[in-house]
C-alpha atoms as a PDB file:
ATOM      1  CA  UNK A   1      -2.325  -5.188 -17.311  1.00  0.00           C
ATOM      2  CA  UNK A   2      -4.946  -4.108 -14.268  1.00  0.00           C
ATOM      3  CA  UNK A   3      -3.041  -0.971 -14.162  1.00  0.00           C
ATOM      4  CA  UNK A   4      -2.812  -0.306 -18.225  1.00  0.00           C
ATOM      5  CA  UNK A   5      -6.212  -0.774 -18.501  1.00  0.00           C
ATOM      6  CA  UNK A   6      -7.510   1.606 -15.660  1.00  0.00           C
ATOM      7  CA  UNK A   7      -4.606   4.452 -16.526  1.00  0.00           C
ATOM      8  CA  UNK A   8      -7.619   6.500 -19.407  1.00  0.00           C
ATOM      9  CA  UNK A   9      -9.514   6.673 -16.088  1.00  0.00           C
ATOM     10  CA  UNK A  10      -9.745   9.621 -14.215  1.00  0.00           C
ATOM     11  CA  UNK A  11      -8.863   8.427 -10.690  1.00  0.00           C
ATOM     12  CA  UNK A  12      -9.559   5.158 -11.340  1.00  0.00           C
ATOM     13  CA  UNK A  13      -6.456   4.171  -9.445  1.00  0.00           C
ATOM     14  CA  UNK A  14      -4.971   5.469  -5.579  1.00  0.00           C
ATOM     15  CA  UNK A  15      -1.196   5.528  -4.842  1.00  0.00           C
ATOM     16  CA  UNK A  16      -0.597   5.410  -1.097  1.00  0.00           C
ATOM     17  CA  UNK A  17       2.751   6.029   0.351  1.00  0.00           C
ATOM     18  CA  UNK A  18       2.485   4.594   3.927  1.00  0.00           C
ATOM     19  CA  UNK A  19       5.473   4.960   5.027  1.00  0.00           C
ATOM     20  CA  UNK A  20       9.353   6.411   3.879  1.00  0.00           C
ATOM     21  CA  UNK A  21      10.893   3.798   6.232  1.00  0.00           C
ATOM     22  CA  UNK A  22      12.598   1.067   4.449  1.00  0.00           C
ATOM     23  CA  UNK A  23      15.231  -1.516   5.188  1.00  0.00           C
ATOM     24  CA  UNK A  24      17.080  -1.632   1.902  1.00  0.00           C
ATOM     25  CA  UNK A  25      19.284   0.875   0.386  1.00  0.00           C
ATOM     26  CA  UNK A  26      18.205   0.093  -3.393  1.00  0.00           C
ATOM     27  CA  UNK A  27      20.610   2.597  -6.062  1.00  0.00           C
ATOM     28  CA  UNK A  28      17.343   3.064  -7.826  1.00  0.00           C
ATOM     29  CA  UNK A  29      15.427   4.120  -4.834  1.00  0.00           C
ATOM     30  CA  UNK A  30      12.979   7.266  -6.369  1.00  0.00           C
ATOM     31  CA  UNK A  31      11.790   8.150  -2.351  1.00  0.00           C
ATOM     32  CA  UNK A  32      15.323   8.031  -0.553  1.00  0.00           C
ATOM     33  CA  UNK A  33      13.903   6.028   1.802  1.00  0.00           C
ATOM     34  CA  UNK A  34      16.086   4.897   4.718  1.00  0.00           C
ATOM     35  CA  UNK A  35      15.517   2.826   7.799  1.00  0.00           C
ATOM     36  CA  UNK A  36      14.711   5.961  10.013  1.00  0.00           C
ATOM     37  CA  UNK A  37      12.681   7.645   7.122  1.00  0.00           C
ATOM     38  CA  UNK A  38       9.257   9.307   8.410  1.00  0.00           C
ATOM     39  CA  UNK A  39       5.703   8.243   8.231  1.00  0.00           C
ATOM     40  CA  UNK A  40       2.534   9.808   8.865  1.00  0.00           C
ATOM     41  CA  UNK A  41      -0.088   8.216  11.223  1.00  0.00           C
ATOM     42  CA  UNK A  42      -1.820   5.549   9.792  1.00  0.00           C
ATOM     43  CA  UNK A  43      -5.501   7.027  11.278  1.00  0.00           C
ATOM     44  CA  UNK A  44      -4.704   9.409   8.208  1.00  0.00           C
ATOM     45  CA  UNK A  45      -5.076   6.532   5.654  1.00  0.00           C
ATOM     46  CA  UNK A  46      -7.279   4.498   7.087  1.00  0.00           C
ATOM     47  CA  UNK A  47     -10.219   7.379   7.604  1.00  0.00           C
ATOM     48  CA  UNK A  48      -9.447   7.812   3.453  1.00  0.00           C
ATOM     49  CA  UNK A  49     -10.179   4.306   2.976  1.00  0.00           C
ATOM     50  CA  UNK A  50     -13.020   4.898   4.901  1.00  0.00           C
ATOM     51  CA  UNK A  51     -15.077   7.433   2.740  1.00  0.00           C
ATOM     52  CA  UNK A  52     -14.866   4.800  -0.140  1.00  0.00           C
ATOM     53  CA  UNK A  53     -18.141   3.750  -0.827  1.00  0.00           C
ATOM     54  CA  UNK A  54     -19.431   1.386  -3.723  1.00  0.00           C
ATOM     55  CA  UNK A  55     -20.850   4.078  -5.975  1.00  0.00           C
ATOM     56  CA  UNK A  56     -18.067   6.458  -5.287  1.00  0.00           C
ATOM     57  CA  UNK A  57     -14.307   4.661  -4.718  1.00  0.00           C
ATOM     58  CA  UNK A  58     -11.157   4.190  -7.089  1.00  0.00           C
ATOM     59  CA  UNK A  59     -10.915   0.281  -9.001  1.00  0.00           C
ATOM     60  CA  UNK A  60      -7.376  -0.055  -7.447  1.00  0.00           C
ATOM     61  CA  UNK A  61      -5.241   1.184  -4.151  1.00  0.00           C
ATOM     62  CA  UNK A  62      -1.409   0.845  -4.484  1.00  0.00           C
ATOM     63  CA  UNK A  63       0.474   0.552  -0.966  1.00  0.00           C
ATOM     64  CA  UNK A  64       3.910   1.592  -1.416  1.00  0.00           C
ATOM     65  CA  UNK A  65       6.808   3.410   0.642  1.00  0.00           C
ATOM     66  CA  UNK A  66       9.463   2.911   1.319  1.00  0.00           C
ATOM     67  CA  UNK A  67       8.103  -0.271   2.257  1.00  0.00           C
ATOM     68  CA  UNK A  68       4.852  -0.694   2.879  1.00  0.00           C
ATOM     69  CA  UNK A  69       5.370  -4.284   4.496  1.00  0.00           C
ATOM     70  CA  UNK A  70       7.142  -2.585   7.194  1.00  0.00           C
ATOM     71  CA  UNK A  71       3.534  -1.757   8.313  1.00  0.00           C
ATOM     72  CA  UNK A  72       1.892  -4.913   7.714  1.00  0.00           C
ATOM     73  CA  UNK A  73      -1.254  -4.359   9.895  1.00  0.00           C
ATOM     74  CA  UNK A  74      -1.768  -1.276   8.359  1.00  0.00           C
ATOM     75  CA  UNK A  75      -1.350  -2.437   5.418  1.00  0.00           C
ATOM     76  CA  UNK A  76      -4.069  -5.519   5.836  1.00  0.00           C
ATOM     77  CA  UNK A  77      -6.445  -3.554   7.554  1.00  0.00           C
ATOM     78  CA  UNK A  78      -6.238  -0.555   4.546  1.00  0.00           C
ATOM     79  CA  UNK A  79      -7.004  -3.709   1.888  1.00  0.00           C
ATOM     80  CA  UNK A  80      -9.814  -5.229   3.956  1.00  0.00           C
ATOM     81  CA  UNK A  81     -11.405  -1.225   4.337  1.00  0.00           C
ATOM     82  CA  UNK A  82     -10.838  -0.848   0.181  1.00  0.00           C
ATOM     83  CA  UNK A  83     -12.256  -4.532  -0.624  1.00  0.00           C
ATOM     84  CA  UNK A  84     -15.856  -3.531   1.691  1.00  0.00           C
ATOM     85  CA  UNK A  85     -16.270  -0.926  -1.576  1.00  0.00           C
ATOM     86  CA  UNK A  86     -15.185  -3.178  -3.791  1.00  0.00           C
ATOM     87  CA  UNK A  87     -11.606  -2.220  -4.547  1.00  0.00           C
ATOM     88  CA  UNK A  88      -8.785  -4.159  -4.981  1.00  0.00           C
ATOM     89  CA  UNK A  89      -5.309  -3.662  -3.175  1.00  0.00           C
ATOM     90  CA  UNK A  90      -2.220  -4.042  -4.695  1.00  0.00           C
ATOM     91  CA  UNK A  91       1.203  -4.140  -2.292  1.00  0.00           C
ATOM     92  CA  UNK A  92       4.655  -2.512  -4.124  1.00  0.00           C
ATOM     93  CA  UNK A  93       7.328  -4.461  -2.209  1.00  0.00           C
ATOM     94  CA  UNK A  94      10.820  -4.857  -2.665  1.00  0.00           C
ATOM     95  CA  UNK A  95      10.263  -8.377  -0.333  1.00  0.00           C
ATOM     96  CA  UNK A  96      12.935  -7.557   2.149  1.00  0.00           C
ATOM     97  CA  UNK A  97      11.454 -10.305   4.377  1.00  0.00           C
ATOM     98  CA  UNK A  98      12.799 -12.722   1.744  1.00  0.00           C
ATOM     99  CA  UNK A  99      12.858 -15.814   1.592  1.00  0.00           C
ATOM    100  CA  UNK A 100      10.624 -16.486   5.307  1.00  0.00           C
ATOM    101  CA  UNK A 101       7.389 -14.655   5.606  1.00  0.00           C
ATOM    102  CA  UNK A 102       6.813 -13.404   9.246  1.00  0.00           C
ATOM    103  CA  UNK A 103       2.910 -14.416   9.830  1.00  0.00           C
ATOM    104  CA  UNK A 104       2.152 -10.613  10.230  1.00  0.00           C
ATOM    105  CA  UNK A 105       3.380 -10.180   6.697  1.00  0.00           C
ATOM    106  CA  UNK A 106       1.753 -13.416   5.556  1.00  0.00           C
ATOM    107  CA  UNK A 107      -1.234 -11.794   6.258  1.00  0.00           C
ATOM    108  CA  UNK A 108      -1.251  -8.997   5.076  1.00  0.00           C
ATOM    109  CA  UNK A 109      -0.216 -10.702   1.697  1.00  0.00           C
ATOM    110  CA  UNK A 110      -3.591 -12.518   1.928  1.00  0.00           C
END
């Protein structure tokens, strides 16, 4: 519903890819990710998330991939960086950690 209601919005919302790399090998995949996929540096996503200010930032970041969880500190430290402007963080999974969360992936959950 979040992402219904912001979609009229001109950039209202932020897709970030973080990474290709991704354990599964879904039939559906729309990326072709693979385990040995590429990714850029995080330092590239993380200095975007930093120009976000409170007057000037998008309602929502989306981390997705591949798998974004296969970056979880990346991942936590891009959604603390986003929530300092007041945006909120949403994580596209396909939970390949299933059914025990590592703690590194716990918190980046959080």
């Amino acid at each position: 519903m979040d992402i219904l209601a912001l979609r009229p919005v001109p950039a209202a919302a932020v897709l970030m890819a973080i990474t290709r790399r991704c354990p599964l090998r879904c039939g559906h995949c729309s990326t072709g990710s693979l385990p040995g996929s590429e990714e850029h540096p995080g330092e590239i996503f993380q200095r975007f998330a930093g120009t976000f200010t409170p007057a000037d930032r998008p309602e929502l970041v989306m981390l997705t991939g591949g798998e974004p969880l296969l970056r979880p500190r990346l991942a936590r430290s891009l959604a603390e960086t986003a929530a300092r402007s007041g945006t909120r963080t949403m994580i596209l999974s396909g939970m390949f950690f299933a059914p025990r969360i590592p703690a590194s992936i716990a918190g980046a959950i959080e």
